[in-house]
C-alpha atoms as a PDB file:
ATOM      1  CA  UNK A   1      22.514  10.720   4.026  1.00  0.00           C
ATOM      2  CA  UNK A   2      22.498  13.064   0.993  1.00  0.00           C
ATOM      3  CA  UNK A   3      23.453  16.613   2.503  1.00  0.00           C
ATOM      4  CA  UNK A   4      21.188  19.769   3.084  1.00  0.00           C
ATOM      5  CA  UNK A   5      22.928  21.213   0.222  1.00  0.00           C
ATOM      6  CA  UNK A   6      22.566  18.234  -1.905  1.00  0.00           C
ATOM      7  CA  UNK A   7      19.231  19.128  -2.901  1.00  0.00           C
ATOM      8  CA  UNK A   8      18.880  18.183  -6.230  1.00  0.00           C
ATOM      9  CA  UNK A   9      19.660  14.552  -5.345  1.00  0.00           C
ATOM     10  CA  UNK A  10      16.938  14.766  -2.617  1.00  0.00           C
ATOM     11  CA  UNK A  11      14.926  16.173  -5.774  1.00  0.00           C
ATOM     12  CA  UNK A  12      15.843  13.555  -8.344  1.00  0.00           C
ATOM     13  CA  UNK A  13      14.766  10.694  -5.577  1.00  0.00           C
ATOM     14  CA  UNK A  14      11.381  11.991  -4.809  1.00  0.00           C
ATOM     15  CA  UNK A  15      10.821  11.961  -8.588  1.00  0.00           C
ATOM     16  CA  UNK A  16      11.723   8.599  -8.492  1.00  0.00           C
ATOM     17  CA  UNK A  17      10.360   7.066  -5.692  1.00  0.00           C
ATOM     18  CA  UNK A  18       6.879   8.313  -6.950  1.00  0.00           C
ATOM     19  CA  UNK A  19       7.634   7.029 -10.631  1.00  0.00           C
ATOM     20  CA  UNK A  20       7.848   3.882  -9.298  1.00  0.00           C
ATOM     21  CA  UNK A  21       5.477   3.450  -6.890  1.00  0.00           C
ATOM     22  CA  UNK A  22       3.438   5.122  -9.539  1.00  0.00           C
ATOM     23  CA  UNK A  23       1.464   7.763  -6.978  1.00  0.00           C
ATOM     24  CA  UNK A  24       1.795  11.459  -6.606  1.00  0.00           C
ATOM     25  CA  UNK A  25       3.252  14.236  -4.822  1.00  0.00           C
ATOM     26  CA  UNK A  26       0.303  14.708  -3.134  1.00  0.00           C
ATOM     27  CA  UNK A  27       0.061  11.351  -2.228  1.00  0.00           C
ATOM     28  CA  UNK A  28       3.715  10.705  -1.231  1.00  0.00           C
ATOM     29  CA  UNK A  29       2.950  13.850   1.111  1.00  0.00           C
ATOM     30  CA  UNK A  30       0.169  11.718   2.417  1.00  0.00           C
ATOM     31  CA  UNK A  31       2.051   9.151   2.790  1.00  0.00           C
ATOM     32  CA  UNK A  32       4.532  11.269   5.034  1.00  0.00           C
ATOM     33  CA  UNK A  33       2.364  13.690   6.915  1.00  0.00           C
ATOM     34  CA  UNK A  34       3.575  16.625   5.626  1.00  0.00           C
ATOM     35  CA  UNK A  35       2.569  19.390   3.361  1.00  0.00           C
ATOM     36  CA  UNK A  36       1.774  18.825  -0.057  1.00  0.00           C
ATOM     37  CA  UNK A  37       3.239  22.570  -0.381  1.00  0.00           C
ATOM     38  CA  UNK A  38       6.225  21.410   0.867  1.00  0.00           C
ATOM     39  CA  UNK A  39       6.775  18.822  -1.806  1.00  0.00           C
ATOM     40  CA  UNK A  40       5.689  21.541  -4.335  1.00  0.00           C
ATOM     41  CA  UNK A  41       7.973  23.780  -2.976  1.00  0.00           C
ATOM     42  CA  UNK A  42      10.893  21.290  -3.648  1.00  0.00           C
ATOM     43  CA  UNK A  43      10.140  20.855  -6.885  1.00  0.00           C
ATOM     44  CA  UNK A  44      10.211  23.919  -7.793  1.00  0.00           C
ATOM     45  CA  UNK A  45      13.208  24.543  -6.177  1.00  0.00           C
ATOM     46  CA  UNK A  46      11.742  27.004  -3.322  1.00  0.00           C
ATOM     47  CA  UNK A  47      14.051  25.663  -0.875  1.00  0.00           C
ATOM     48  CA  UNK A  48      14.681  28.652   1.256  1.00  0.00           C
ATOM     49  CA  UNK A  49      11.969  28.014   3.917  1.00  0.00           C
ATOM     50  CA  UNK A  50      12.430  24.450   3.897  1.00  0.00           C
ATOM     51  CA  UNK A  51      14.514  23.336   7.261  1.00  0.00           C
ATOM     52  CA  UNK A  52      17.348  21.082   7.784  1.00  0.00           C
ATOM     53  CA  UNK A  53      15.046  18.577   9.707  1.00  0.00           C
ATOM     54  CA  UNK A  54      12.391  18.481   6.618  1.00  0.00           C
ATOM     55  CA  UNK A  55      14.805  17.218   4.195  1.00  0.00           C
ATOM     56  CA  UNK A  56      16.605  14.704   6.387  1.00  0.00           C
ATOM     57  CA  UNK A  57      12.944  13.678   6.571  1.00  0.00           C
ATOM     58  CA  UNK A  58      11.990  13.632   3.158  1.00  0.00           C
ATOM     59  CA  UNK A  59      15.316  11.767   2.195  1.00  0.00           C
ATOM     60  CA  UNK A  60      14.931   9.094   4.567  1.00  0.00           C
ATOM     61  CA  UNK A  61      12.156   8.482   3.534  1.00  0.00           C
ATOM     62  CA  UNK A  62      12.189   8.410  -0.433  1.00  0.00           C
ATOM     63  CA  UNK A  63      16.149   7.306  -0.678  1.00  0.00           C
ATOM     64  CA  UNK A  64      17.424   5.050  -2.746  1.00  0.00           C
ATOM     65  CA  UNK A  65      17.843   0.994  -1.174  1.00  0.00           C
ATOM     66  CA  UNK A  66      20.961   0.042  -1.616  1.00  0.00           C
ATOM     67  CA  UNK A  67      20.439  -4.477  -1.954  1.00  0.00           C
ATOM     68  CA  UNK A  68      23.704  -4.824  -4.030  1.00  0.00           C
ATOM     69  CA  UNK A  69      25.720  -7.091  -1.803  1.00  0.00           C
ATOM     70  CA  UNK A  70      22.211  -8.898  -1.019  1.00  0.00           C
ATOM     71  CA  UNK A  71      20.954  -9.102  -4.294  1.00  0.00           C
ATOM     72  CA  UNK A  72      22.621 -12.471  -5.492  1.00  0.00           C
ATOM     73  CA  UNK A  73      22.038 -14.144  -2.706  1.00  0.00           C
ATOM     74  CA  UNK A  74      19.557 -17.196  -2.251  1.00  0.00           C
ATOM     75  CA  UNK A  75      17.569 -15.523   0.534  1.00  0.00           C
ATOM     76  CA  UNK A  76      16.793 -12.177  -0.969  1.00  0.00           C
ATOM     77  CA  UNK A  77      15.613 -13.986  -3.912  1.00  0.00           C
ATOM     78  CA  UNK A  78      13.560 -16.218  -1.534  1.00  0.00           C
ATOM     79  CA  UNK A  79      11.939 -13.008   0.070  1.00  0.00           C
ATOM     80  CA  UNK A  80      11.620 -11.169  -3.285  1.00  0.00           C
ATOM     81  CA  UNK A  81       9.705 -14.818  -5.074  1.00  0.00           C
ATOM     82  CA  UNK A  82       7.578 -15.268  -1.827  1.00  0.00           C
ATOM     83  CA  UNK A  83       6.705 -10.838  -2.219  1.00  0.00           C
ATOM     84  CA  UNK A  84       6.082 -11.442  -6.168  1.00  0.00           C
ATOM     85  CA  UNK A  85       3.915 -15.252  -5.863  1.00  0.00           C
ATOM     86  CA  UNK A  86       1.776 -13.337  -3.248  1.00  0.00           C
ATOM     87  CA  UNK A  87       1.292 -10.035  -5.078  1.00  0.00           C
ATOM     88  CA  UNK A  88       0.066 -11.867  -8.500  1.00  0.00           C
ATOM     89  CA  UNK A  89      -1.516 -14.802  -6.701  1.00  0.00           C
ATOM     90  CA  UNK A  90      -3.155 -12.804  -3.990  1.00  0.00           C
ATOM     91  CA  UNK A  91      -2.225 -15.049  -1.211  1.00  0.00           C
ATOM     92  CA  UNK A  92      -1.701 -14.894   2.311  1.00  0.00           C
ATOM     93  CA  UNK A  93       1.913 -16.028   3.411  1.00  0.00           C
ATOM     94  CA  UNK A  94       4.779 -15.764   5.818  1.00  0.00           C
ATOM     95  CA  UNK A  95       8.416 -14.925   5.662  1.00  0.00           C
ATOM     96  CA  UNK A  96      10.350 -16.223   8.504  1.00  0.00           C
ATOM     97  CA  UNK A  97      13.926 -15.051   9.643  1.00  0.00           C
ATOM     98  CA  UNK A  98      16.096 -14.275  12.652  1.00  0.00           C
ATOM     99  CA  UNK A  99      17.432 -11.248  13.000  1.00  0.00           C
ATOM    100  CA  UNK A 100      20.454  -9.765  10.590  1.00  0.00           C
ATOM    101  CA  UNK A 101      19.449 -12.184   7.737  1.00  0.00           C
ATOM    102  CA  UNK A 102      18.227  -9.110   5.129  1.00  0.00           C
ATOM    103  CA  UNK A 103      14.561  -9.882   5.792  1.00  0.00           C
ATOM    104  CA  UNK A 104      13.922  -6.140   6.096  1.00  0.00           C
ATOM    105  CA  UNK A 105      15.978  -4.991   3.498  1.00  0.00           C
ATOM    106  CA  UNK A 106      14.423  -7.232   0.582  1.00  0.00           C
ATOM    107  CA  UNK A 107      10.731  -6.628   2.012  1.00  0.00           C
ATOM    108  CA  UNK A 108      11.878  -2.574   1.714  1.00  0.00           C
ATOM    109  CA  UNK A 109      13.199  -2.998  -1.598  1.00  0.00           C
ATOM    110  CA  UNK A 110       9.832  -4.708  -3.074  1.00  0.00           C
ATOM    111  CA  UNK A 111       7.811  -2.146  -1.550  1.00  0.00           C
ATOM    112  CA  UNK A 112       9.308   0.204  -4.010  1.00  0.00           C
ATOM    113  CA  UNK A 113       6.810  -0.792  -6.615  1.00  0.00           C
ATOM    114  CA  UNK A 114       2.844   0.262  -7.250  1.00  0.00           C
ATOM    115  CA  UNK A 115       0.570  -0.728  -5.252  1.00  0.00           C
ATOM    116  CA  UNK A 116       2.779  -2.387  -2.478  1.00  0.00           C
ATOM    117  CA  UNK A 117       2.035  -1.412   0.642  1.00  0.00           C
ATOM    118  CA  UNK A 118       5.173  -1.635   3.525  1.00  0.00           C
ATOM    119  CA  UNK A 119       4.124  -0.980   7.489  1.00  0.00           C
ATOM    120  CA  UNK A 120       6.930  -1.984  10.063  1.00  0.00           C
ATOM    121  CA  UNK A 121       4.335  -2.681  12.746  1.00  0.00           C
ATOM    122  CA  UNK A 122       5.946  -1.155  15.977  1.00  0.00           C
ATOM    123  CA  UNK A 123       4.983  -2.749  19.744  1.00  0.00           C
ATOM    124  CA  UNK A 124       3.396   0.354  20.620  1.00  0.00           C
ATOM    125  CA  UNK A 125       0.940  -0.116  17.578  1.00  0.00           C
ATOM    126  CA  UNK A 126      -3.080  -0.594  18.420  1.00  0.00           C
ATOM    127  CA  UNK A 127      -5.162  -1.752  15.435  1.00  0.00           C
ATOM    128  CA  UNK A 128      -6.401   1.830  15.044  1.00  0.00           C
ATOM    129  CA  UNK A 129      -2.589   3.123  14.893  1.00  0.00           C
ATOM    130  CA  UNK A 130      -1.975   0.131  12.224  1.00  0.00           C
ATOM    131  CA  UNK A 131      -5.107   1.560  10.057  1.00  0.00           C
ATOM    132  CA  UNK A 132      -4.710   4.552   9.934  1.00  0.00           C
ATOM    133  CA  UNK A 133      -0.717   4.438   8.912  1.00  0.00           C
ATOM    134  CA  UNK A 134      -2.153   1.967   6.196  1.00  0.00           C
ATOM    135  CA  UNK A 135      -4.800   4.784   4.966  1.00  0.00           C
ATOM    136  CA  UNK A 136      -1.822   7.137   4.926  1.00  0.00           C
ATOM    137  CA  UNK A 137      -0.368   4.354   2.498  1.00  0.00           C
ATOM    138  CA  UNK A 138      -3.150   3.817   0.477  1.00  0.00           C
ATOM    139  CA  UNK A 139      -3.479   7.735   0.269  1.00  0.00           C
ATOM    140  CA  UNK A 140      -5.873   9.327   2.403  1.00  0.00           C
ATOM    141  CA  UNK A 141      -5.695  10.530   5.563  1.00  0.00           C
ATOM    142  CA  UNK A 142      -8.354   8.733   7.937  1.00  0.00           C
ATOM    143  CA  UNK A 143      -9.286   8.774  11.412  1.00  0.00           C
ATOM    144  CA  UNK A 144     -12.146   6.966  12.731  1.00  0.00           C
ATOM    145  CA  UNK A 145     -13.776   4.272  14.474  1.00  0.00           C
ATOM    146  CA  UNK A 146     -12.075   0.493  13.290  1.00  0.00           C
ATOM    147  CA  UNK A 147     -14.917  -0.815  11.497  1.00  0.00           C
ATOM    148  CA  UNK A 148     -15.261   2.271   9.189  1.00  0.00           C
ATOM    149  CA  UNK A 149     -11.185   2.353   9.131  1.00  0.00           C
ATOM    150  CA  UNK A 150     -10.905  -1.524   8.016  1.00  0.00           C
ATOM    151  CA  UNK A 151     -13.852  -1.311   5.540  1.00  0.00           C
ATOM    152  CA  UNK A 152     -12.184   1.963   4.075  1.00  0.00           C
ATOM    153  CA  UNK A 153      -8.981  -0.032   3.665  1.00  0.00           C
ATOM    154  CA  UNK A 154     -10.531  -2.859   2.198  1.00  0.00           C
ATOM    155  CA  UNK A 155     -12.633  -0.441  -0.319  1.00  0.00           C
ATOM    156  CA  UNK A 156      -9.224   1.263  -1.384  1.00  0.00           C
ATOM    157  CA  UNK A 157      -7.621  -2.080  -2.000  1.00  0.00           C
ATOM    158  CA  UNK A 158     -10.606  -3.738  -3.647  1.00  0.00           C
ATOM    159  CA  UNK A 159     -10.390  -1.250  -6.520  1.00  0.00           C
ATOM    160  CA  UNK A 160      -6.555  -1.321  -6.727  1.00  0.00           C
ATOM    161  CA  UNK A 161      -5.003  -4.069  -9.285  1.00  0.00           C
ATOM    162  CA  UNK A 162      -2.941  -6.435  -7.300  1.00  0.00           C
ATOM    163  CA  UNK A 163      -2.242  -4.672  -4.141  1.00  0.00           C
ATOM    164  CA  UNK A 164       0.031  -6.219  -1.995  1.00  0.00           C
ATOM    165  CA  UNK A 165       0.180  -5.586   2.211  1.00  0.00           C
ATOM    166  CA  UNK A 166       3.790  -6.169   3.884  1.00  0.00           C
ATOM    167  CA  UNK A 167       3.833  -6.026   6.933  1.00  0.00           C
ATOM    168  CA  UNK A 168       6.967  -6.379   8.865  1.00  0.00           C
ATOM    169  CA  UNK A 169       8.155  -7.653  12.308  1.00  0.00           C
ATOM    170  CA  UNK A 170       4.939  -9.534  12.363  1.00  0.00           C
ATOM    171  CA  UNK A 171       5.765 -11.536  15.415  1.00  0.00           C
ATOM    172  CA  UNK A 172       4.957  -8.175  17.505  1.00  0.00           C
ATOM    173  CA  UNK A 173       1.106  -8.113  16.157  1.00  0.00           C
ATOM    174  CA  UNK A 174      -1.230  -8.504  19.147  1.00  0.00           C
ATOM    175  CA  UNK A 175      -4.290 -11.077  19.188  1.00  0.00           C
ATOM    176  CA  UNK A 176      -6.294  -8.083  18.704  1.00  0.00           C
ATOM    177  CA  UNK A 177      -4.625  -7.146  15.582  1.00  0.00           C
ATOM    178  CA  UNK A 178      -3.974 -10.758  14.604  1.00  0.00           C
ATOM    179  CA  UNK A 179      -8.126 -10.872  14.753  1.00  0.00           C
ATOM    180  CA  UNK A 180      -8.905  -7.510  12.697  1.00  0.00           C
ATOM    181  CA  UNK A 181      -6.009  -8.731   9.769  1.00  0.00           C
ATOM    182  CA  UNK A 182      -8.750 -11.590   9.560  1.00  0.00           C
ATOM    183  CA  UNK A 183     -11.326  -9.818   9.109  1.00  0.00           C
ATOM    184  CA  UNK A 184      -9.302  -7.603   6.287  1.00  0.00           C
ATOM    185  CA  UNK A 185      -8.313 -10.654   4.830  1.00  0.00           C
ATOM    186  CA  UNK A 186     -11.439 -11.904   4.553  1.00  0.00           C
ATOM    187  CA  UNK A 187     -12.284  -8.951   2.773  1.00  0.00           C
ATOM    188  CA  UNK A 188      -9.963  -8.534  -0.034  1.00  0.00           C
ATOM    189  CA  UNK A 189      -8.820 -11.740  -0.424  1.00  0.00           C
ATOM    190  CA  UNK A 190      -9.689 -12.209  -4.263  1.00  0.00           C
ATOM    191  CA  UNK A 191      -7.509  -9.165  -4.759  1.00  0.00           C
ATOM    192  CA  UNK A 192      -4.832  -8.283  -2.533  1.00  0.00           C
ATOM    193  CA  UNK A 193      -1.875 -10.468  -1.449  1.00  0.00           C
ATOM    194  CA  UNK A 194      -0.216 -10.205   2.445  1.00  0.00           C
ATOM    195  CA  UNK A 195       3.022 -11.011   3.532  1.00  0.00           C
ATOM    196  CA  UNK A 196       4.079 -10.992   7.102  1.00  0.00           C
ATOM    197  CA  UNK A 197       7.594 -10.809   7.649  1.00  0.00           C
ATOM    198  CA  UNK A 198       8.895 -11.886  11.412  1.00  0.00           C
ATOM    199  CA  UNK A 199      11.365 -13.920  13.659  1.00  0.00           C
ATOM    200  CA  UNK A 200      10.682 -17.523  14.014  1.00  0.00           C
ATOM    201  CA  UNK A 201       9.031 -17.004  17.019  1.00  0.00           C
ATOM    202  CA  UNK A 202       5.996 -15.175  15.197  1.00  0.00           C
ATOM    203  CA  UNK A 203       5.733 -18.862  13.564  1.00  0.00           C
ATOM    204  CA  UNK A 204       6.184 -20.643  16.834  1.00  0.00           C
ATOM    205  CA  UNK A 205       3.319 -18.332  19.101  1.00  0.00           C
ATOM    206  CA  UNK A 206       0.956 -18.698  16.444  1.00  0.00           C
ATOM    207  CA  UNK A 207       1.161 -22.336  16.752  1.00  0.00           C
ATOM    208  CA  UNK A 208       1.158 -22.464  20.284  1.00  0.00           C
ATOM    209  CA  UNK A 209      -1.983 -20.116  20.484  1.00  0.00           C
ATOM    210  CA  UNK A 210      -3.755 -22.541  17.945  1.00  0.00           C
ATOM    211  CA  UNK A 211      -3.051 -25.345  20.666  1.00  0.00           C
ATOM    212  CA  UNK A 212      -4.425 -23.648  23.458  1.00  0.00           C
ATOM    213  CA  UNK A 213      -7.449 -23.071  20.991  1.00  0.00           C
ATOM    214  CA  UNK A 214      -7.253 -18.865  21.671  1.00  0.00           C
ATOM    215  CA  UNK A 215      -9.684 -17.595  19.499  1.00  0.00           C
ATOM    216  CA  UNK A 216      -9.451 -16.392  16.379  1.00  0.00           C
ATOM    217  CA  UNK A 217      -5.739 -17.581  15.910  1.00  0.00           C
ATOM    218  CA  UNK A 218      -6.343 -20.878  14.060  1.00  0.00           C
ATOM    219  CA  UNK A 219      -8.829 -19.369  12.200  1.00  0.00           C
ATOM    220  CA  UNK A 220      -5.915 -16.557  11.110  1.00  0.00           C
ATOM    221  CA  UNK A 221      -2.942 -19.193  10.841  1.00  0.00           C
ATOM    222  CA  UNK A 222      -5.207 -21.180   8.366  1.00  0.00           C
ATOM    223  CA  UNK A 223      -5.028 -18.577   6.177  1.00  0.00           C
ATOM    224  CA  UNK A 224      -1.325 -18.452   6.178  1.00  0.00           C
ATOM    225  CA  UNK A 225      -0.884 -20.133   2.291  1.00  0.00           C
ATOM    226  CA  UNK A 226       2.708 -20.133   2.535  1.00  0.00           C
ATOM    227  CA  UNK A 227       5.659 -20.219   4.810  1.00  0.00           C
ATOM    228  CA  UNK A 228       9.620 -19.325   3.965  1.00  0.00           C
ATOM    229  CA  UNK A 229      12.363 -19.586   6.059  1.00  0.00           C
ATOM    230  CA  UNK A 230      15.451 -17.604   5.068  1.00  0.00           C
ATOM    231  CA  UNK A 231      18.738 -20.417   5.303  1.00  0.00           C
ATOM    232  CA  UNK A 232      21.545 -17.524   6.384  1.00  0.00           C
ATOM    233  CA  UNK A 233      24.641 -16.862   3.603  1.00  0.00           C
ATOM    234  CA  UNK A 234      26.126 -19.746   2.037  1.00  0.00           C
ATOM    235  CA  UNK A 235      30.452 -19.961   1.576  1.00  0.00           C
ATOM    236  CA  UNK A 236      30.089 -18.842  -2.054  1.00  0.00           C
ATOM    237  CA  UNK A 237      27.613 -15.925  -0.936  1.00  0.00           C
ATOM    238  CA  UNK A 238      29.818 -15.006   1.770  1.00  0.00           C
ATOM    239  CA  UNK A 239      32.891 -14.512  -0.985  1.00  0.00           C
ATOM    240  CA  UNK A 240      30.894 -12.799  -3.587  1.00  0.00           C
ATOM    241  CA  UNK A 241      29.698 -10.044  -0.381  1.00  0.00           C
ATOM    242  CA  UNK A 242      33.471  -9.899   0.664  1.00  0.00           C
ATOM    243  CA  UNK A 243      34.799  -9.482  -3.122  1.00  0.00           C
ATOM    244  CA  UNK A 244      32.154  -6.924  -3.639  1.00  0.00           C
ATOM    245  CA  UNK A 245      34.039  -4.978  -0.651  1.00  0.00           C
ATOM    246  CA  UNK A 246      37.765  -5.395  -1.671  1.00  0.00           C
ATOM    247  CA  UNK A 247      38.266  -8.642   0.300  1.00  0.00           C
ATOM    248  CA  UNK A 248      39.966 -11.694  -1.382  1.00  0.00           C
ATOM    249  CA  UNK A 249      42.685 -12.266   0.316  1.00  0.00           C
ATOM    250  CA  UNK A 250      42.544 -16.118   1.604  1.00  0.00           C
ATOM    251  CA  UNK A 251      43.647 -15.482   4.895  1.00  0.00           C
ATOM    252  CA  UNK A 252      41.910 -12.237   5.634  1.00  0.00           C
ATOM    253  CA  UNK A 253      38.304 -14.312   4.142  1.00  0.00           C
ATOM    254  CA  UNK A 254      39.225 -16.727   6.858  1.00  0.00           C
ATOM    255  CA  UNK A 255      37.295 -14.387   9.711  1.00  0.00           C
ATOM    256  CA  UNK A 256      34.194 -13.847   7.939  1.00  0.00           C
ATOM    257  CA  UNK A 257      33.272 -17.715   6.553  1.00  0.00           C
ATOM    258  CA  UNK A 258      31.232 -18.000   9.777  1.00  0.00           C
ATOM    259  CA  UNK A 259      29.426 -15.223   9.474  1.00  0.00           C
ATOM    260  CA  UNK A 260      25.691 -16.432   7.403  1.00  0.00           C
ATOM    261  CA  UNK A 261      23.635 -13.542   9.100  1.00  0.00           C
ATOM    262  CA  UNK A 262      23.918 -11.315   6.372  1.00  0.00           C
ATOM    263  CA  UNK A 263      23.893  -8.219   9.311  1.00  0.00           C
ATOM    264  CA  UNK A 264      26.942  -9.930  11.027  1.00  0.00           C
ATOM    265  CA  UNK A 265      28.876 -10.141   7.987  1.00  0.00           C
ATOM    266  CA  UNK A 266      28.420  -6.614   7.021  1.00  0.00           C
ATOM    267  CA  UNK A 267      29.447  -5.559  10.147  1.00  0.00           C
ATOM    268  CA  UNK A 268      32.181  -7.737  10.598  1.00  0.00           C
ATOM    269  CA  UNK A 269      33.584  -6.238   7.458  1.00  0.00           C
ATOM    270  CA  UNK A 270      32.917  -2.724   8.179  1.00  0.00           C
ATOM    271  CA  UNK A 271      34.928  -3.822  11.166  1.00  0.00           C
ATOM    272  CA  UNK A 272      37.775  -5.040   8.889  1.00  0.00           C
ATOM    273  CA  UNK A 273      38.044  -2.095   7.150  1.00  0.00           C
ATOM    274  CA  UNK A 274      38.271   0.496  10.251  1.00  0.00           C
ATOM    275  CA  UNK A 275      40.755  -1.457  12.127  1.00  0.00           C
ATOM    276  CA  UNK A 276      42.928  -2.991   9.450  1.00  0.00           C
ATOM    277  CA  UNK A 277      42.872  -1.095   5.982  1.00  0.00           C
END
């Protein structure tokens, strides 16, 4: 990360991550749970009360996403098509991807825009816990009971142009929470576009749930426009990633052509470079 003393970087990225997600201070505070004051302060350079822990904070939050080795390849510009198509088109769709493939990192790096809205749903999530992170999102700071914290949501994003929801590691959502995304759905859909990002699995449960005829879920999987499946780093892909890094050598390449999760090939080469350069 950028260093306590490396403030003026942690400076320069809050101004940008608000340029482009095209929101304020006060709402990237909102967004963060923290005092508007203490964004203030920063820019104003009054750093003396702000703590060590604050900034890693703040720069963990607002830094930079580095996609340069992912960029080129065939599944970032899958996951980055599938963001864009559902944004403009306002659909519903799925993005489907086993772990290590870069799923993560391309949804991260299209969230940097306006109105794009990025929630890594966590196991420990309830529907309330989802809402009210996405109110903190969409810039207010809301506690209450579901219905009034859906409709809220679905106010916000019904006045927004082209919002887009991405929510990631889908394939942990509940049937609870599977049943109250219908309903918001439902609710914005001539507006806002969602993308659910998850392992295969999140594909495979909702299908087997639809068999058993649980209810709700093939009401919620019909909505499901669109479906991607990321294909893992072709031989070409795999080259560009390991010129990128120094690597060209034929016979050191030779350990890394098997490597098409793009999270085992980066670590395989960070490998490389520790124990042999």
């Amino acid at each position: 990360m950028a260093k306590v003393t490396d403030k003026t970087e942690i400076r320069k990225a809050i101004a940008k991550y608000c340029e482009e997600k095209a929101i304020s201070r006060k709402e990237l505070s909102t967004q963060m749970g923290i005092s508007n004051a203490t964004i203030s302060n920063i820019d104003n350079e009054k750093w003396d009360n702000i703590d060590e822990k604050m900034w890693q904070k703040i720069w963990n939050y607002v830094r930079p996403i580095n996609t340069n080795a992912l960029f080129q390849t065939k599944d970032y510009q899958t996951a980055i098509n599938l963001c864009q198509n559902a944004k403009e088109l306002h659909l519903m769709a799925g993005l489907i991807a086993d772990t290590g493939m870069g799923k993560t990192t391309a949804l991260r790096s299209f969230s940097r825009q306006e109105n794009v809205f990025y929630i890594y749903y966590d196991a420990n999530m309830r529907p309330n816990h989802f809402y009210h992170e996405l109110g903190k999102q969409l810039g207010y700071d809301y506690d209450s009971t579901m219905y009034n914290m859906v409709n809220r949501a679905c106010s916000v994003l019904n006045s927004l142009n082209d919002p887009l929801i991405i929510i990631d590691e889908a394939g942990k959502l509940t049937d609870p929470m599977l049943l109250s995304l219908h309903a918001l759905r439902d609710k914005t859909q001539q507006n806002c576009g969602i993308v659910f990002g998850g392992m295969p699995y999140f594909k495979n449960n909702l299908i087997k749930k639809t068999n058993k005829q649980k209810v709700g879920i093939s009401e919620f999987m019909r909505r499901i426009q669109i479906w991607n499946e990321l294909e893992g780093l072709s031989k070409s892909e795999i080259e560009y990633i390991c010129d990128a890094n120094g690597i060209t050598e034929k016979e050191d390449l030779k350990r890394f052509m098997y490597k098409k999760r793009f999270g085992d090939l980066t670590n395989e080469i960070l490998l490389f470079k520790t124990l042999y350069r």
